[in-house]
Protein backbone atom coordinates (compact mmCIF):
# COMPACT_ATOMS: atom_id res chain seq x y z
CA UNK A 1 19.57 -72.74 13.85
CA UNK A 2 17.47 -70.46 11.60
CA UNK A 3 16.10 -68.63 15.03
CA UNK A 4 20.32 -68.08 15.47
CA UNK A 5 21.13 -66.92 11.77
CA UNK A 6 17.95 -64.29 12.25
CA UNK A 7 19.65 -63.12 15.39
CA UNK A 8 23.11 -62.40 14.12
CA UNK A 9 21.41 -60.98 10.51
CA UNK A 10 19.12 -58.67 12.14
CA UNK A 11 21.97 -56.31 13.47
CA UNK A 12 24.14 -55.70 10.37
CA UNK A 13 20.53 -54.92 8.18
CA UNK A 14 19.37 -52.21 11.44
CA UNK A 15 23.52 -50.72 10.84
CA UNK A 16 23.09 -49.85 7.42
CA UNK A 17 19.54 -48.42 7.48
CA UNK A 18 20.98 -46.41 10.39
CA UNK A 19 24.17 -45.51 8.46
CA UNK A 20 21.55 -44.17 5.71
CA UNK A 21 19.54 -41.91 7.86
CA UNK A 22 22.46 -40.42 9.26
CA UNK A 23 23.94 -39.10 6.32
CA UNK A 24 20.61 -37.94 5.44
CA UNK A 25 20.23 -36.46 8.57
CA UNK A 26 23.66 -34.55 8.07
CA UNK A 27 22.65 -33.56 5.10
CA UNK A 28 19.74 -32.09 5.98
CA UNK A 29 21.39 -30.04 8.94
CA UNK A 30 24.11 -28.64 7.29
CA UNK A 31 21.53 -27.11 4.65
CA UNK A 32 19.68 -25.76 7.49
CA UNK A 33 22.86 -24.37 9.31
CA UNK A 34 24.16 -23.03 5.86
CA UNK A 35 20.60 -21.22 5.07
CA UNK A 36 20.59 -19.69 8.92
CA UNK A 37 24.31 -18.34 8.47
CA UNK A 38 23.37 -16.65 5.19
CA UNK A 39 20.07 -15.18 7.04
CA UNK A 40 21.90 -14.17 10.18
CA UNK A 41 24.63 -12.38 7.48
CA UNK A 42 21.73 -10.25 5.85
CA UNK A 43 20.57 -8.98 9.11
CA UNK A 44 21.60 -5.78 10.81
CA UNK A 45 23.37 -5.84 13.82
CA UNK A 46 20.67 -5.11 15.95
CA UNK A 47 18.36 -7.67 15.23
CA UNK A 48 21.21 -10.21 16.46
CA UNK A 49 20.49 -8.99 20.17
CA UNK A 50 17.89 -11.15 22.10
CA UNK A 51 14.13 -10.52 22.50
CA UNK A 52 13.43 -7.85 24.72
CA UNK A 53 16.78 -6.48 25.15
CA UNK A 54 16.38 -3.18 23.11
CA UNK A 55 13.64 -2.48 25.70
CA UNK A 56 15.62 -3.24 28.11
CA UNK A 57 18.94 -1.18 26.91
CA UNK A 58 16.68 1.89 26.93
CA UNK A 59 14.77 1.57 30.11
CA UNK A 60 18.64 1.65 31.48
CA UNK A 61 19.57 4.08 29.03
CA UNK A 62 19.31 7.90 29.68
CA UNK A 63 15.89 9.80 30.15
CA UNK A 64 16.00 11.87 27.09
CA UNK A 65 16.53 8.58 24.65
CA UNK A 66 13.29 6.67 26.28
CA UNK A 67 11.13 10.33 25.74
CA UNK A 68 12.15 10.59 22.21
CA UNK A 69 11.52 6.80 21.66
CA UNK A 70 8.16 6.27 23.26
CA UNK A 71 6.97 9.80 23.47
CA UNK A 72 6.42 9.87 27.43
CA UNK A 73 8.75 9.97 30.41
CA UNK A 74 9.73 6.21 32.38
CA UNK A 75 7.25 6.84 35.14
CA UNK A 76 4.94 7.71 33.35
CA UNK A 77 4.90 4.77 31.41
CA UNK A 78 5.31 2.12 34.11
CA UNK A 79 2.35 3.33 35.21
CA UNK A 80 0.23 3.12 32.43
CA UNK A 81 1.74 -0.10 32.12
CA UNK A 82 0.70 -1.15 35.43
CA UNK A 83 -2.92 0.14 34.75
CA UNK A 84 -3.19 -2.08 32.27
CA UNK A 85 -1.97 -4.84 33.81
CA UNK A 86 -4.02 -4.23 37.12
CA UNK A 87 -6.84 -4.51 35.39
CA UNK A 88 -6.40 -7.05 33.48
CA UNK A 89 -6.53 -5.22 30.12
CA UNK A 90 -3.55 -7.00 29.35
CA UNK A 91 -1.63 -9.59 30.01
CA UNK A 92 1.61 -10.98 29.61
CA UNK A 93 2.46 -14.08 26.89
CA UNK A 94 5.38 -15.91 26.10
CA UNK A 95 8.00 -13.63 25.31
CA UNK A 96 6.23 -10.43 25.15
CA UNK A 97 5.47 -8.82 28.25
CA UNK A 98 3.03 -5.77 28.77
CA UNK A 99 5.61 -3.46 28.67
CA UNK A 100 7.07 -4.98 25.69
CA UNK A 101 3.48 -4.76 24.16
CA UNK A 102 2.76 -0.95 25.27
CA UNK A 103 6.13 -0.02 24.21
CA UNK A 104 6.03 -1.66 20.61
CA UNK A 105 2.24 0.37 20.41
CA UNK A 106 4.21 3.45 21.41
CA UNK A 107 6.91 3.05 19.07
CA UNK A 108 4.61 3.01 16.16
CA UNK A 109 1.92 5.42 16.65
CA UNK A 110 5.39 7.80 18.39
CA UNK A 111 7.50 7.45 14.58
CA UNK A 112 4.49 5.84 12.36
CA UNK A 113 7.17 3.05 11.81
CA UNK A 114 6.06 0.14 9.64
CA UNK A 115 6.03 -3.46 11.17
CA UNK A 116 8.80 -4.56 9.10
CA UNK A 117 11.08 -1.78 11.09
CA UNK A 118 9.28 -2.83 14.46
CA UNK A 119 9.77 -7.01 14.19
CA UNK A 120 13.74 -5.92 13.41
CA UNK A 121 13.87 -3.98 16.69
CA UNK A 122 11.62 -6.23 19.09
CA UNK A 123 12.81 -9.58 17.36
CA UNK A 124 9.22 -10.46 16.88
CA UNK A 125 7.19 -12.12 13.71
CA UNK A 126 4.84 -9.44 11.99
CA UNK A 127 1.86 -11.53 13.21
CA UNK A 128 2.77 -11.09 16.83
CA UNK A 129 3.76 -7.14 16.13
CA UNK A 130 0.43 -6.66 14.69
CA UNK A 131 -1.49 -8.76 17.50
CA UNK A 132 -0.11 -6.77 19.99
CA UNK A 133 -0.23 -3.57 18.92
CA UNK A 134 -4.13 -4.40 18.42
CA UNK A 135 -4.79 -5.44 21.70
CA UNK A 136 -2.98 -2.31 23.21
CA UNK A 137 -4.83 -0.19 21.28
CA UNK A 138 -8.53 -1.81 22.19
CA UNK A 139 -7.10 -1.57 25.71
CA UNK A 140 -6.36 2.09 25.72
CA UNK A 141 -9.26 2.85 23.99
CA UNK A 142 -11.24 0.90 26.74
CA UNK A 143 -9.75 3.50 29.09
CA UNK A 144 -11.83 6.65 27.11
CA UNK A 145 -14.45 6.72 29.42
CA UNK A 146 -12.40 7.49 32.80
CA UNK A 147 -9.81 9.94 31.06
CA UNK A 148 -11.81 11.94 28.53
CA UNK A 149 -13.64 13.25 31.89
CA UNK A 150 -16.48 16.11 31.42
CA UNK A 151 -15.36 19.56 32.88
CA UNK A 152 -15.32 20.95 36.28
CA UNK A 153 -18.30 23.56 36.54
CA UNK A 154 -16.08 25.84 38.44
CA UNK A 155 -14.24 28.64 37.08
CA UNK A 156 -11.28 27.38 35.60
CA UNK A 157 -8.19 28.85 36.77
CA UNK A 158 -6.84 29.70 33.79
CA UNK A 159 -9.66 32.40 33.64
CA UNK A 160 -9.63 33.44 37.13
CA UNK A 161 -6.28 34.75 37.50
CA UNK A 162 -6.57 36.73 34.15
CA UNK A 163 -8.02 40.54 34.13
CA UNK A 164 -8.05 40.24 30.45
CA UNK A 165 -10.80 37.33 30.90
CA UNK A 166 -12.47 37.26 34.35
CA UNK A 167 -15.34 38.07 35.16
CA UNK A 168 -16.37 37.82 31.74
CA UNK A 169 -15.61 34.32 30.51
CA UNK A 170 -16.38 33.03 33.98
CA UNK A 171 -19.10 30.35 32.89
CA UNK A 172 -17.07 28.91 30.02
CA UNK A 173 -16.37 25.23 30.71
CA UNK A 174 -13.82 24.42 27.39
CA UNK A 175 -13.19 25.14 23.97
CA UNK A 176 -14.65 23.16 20.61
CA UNK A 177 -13.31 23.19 17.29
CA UNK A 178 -12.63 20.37 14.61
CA UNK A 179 -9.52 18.81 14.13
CA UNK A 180 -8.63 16.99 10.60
CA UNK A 181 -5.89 13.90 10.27
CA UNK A 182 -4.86 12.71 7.44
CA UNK A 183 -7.29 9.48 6.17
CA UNK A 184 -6.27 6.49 4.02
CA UNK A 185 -9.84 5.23 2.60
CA UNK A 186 -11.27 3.53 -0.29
CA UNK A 187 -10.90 5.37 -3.86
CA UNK A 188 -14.73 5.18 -3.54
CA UNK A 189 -15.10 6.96 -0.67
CA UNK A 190 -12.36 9.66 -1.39
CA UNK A 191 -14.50 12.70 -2.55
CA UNK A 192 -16.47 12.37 0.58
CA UNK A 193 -13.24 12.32 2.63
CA UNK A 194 -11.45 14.99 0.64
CA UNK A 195 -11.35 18.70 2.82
CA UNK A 196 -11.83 22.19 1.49
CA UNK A 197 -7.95 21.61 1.02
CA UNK A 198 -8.17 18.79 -1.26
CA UNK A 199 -6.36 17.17 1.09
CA UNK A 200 -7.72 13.30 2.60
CA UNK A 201 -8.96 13.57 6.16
CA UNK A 202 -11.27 12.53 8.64
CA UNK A 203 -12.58 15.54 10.99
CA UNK A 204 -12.59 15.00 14.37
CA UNK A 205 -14.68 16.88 17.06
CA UNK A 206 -12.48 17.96 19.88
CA UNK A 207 -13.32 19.49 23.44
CA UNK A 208 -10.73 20.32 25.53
CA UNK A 209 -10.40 22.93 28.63
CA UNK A 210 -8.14 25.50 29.24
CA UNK A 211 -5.11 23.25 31.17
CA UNK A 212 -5.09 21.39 27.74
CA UNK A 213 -7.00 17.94 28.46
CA UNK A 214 -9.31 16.99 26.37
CA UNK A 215 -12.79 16.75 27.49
CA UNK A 216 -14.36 14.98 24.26
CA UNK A 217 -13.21 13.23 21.24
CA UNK A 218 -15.69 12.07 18.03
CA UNK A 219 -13.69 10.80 15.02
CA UNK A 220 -14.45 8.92 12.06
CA UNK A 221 -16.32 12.18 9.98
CA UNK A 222 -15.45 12.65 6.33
CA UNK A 223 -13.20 15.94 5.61
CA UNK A 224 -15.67 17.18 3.48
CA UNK A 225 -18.17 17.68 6.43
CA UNK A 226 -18.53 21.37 8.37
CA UNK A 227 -17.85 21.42 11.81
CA UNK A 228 -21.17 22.63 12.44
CA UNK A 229 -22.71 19.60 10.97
CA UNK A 230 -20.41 17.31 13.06
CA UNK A 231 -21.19 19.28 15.90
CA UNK A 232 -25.05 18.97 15.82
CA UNK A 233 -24.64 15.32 15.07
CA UNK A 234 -22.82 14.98 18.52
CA UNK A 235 -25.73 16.68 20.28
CA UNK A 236 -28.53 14.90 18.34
CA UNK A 237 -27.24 11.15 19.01
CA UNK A 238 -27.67 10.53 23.42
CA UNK A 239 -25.19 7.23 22.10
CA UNK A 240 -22.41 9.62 21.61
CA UNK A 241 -22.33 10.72 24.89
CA UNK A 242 -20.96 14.37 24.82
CA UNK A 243 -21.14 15.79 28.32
CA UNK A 244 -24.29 17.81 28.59
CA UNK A 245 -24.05 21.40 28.76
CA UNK A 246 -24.87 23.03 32.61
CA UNK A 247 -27.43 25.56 32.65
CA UNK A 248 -25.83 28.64 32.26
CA UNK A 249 -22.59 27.44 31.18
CA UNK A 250 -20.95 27.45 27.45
CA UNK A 251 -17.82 26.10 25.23
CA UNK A 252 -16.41 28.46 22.79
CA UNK A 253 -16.24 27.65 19.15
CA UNK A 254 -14.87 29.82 16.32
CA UNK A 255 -16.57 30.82 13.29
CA UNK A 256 -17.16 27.00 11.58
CA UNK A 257 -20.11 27.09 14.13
CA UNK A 258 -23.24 28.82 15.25
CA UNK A 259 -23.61 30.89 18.19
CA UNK A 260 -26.48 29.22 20.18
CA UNK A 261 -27.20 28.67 23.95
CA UNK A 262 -23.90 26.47 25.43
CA UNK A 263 -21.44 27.45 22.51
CA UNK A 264 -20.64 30.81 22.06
CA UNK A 265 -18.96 32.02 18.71
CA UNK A 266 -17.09 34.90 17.95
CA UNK A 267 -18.65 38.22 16.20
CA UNK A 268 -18.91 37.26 12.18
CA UNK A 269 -17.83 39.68 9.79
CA UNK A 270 -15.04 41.20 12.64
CA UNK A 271 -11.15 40.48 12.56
CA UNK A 272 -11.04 37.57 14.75
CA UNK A 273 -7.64 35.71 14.55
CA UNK A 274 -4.38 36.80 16.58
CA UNK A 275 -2.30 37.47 13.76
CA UNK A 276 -5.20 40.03 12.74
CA UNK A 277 -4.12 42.34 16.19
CA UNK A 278 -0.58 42.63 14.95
CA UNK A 279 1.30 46.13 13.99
CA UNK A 280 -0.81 49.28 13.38
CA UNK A 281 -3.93 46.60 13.80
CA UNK A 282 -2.96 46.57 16.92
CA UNK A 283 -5.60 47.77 19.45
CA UNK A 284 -9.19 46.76 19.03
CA UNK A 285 -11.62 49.81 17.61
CA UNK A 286 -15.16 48.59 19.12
CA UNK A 287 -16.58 46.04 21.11
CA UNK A 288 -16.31 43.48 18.61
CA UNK A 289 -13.30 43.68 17.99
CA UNK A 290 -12.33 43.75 21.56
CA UNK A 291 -14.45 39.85 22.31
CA UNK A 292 -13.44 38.36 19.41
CA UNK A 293 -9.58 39.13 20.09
CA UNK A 294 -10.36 37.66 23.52
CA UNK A 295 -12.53 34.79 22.16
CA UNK A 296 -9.38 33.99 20.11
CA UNK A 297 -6.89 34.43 23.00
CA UNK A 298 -8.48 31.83 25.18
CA UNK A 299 -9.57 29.63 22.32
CA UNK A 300 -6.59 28.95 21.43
CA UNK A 301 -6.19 26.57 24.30
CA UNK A 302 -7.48 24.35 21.47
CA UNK A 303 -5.03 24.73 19.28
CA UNK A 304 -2.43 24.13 21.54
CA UNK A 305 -3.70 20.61 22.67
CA UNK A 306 -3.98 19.26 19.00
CA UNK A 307 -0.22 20.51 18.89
CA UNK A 308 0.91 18.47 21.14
CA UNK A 309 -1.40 15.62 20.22
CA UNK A 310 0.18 15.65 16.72
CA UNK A 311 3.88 16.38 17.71
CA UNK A 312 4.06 13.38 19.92
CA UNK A 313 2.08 11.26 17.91
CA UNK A 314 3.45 11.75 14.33
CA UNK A 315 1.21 9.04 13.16
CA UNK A 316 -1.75 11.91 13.08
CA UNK A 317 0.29 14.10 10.84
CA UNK A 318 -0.29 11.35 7.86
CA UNK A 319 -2.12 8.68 6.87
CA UNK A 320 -1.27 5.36 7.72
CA UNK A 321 -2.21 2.05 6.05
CA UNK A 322 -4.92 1.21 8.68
CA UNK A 323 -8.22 0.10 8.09
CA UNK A 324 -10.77 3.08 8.87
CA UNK A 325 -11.94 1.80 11.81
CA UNK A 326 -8.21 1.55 13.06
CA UNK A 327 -7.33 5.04 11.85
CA UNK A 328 -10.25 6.09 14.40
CA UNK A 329 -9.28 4.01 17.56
CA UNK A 330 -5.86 5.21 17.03
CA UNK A 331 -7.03 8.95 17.57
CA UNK A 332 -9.16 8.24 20.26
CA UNK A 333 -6.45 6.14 22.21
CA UNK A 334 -3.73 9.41 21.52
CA UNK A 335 -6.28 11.59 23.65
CA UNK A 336 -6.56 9.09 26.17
CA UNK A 337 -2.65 8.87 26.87
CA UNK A 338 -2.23 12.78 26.31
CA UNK A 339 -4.73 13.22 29.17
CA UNK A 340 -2.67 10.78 30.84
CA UNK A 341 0.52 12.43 30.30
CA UNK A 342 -0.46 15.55 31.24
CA UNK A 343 -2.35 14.55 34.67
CA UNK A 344 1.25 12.14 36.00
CA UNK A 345 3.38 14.90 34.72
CA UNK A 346 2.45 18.59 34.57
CA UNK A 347 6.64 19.11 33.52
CA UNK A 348 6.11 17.07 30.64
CA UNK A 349 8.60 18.79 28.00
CA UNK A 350 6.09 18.88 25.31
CA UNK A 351 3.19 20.54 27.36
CA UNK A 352 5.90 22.92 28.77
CA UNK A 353 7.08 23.82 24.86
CA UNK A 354 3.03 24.62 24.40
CA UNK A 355 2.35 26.49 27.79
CA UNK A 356 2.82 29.78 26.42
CA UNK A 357 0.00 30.49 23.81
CA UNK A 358 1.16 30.94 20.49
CA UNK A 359 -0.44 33.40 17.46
CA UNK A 360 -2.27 31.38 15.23
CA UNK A 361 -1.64 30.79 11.66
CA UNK A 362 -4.12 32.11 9.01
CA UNK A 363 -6.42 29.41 8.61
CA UNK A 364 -9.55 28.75 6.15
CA UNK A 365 -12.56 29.47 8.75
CA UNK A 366 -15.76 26.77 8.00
CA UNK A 367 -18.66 28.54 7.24
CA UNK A 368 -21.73 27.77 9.75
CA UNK A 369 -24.04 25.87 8.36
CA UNK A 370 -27.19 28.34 7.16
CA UNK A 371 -29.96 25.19 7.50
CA UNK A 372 -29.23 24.87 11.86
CA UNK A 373 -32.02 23.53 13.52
CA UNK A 374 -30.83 25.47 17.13
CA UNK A 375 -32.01 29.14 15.64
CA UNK A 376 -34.72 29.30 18.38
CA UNK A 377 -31.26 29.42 20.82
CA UNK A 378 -29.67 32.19 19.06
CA UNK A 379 -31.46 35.14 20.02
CA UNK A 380 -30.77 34.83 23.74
CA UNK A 381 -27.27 33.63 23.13
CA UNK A 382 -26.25 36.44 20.93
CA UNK A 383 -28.07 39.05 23.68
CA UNK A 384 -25.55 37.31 26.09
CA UNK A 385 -22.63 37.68 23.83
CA UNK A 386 -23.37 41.15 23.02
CA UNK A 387 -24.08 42.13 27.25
CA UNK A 388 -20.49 40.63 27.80
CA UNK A 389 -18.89 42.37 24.58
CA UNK A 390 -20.23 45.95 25.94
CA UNK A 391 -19.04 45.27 29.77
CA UNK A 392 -15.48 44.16 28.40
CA UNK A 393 -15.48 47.27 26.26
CA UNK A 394 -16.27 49.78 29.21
CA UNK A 395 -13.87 48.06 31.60
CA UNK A 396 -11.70 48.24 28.52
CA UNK A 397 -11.98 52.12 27.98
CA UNK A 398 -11.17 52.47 31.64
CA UNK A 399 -8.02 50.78 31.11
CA UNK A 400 -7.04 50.32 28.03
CA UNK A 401 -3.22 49.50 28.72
CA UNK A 402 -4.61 45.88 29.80
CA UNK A 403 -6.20 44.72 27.03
């Protein structure tokens, strides 16, 4: 009988422990449904769409939206994209794909946007925003070696089909000059880092030849540091690995360096910048004058490669919140898909804004350094300079309306 009496108890003590945990189980659930509403409420619209569908909206969206977004046209992109995934630099994960991943790289180093802007746009938690936009850029980076390529030892064409240059810059490979970006660093370390500006900066070394790909790229030097000093730095250290110099052949470097055998600087002392030719400056009155306008001229190949660097990378123009070592990939990984731009698409729109050399502004010339360890170079490479100065003046004297 008892065995019977347990039987029939049993069920109405299980009801009301289940009656229990279901209100506490309601409970519980409406709190959570009443805290998501309120969440969902303080939201923008946007960030109500589902993962991966603002990529998506733009890759169907019109060309000029996708270029202003990620800084690069669709095919170009998909195949960078498919690099990367070819060779298994990267690889997809749950939710993100690679072209999610490039894109959310692109987006920030493209705008400098913060990650709290990015996770509202990809539908992403910061974590896997900063993950990924890690990995992309130790991918890219990993890429240096194939796309920061040394020169061809031809003549480059650039020269070749220009009176005003050939025969007389015939064995110049590129053009060198320092570049400084904005640098977020330790309050220790500031004074080192601070240019003859006052401004924060790192200064990077930058080769580059005359179709605007960079040959070279060396960050990570305080802004306080003369080019020259960087420069001989490069050339000292084999582990840097800057492209030696063919016999015979040189760079050109402006004024922050020393002439010496393989880098040939303008005349000191002599107007040298574009802006200096202008009005009744106009013509050059001696040899000098006449290379160092030229010098200037082709240098400024230079100067138009960091401008498009830093216009479609806006993230170079400041100083973002990156440890140093980040702040140094990141400029290193911008050459790497400028070079890649510009070899998958020669009408690129920002190249083809830049492909028509521009004066240059005044700028505060770096003075070479006076303790150079190369002076047993400089006699033979100023005798050079000075044999091609006097042949462009002659030719120049014969005709003097092609200057």
């Amino acid at each position: 009988m008892t065995g019977v009496l347990d039987q029939i108890q049993e069920p109405s003590i299980s009801m009301d422990d289940f009656d229990i945990e279901l209100d506490e189980m309601e409970l519980v659930a409406v709190a959570a449904g009443y805290h998501y509403y309120n969440s969902l409420m303080k939201q923008p619209a946007r960030s109500l769409s589902p993962k991966g569908f603002f990529l998506a909206e733009l890759l169907s969206g019109p060309d000029d939206l996708w270029r202003e977004m990620y800084r690069m046209d669709k095919h170009v992109f998909h195949k960078l994209s498919d690099t990367l995934r070819q060779r298994d630099m990267l690889r997809d994960t749950p939710g993100v794909v690679i072209e999610e991943q490039l894109a959310i790289f692109l987006n920030i180093v493209g705008h400098n946007e913060r990650n709290r802007v990015i996770q509202e746009r990809y539908q992403h938690s910061g974590e896997t925003i900063s993950r990924h936009f890690n990995n992309v850029l130790k991918a890219i980076k990993s890429l240096s070696s194939e796309f920061l390529q040394p020169p061809s030892l031809t003549t480059p064409t650039e020269i070749r089909k220009s009176n005003r240059l050939y025969p007389y810059f015939e064995d110049c490979i590129g053009v060198i000059d320092g570049m400084h970006i904005p640098a977020h660093v330790p309050a220790k370390d500031q004074s080192r880092f601070r240019n003859r500006r006052g401004v924060l900066s790192q200064n990077v070394l930058i080769a580059c030849t005359f179709d605007l790909q960079f040959i070279f790229v060396y960050p990570g030097w305080e802004g306080s540091a003369a080019d020259s000093r960087v420069l001989r730095a490069v050339l000292s250290d084999p582990d840097q690995n800057f492209p030696k110099v063919p016999e015979g052949k040189y760079y050109l470097v402006d004024m922050g360096y020393d002439n010496m055998d393989g880098f040939m600087a303008p005349y000191e002392g002599v107007r040298y910048h574009l802006h200096e030719y202008r009005g009744a400056n106009l013509l050059p009155r001696n040899a000098k004058e006449l290379f160092n306008h030229r010098h200037a001229s082709v240098s400024n190949a230079i100067r138009r490669s960091c401008n498009v660097l830093k216009e479609r990378f806006p993230i170079l123009k400041l100083a973002p919140q990156y440890a140093f070592h980040i702040q140094r990939d990141i400029v290193i990984a911008a050459c790497v898909i400028h070079n890649h731009i510009r070899r998958e698409e020669e009408n690129d729109w920002l190249f083809h804004s830049n492909e028509i050399p521009v004066d240059e502004s005044p700028v505060l010339d770096e003075q070479p350094d006076l303790q150079s360890p190369f002076s047993v170079h400089k006699q033979m490479a100023s005798e050079r300079r000075d044999t091609i100065a006097a042949m462009m003046w002659n030719d120049f004297m014969n005709k003097w309306d092609e200057w």
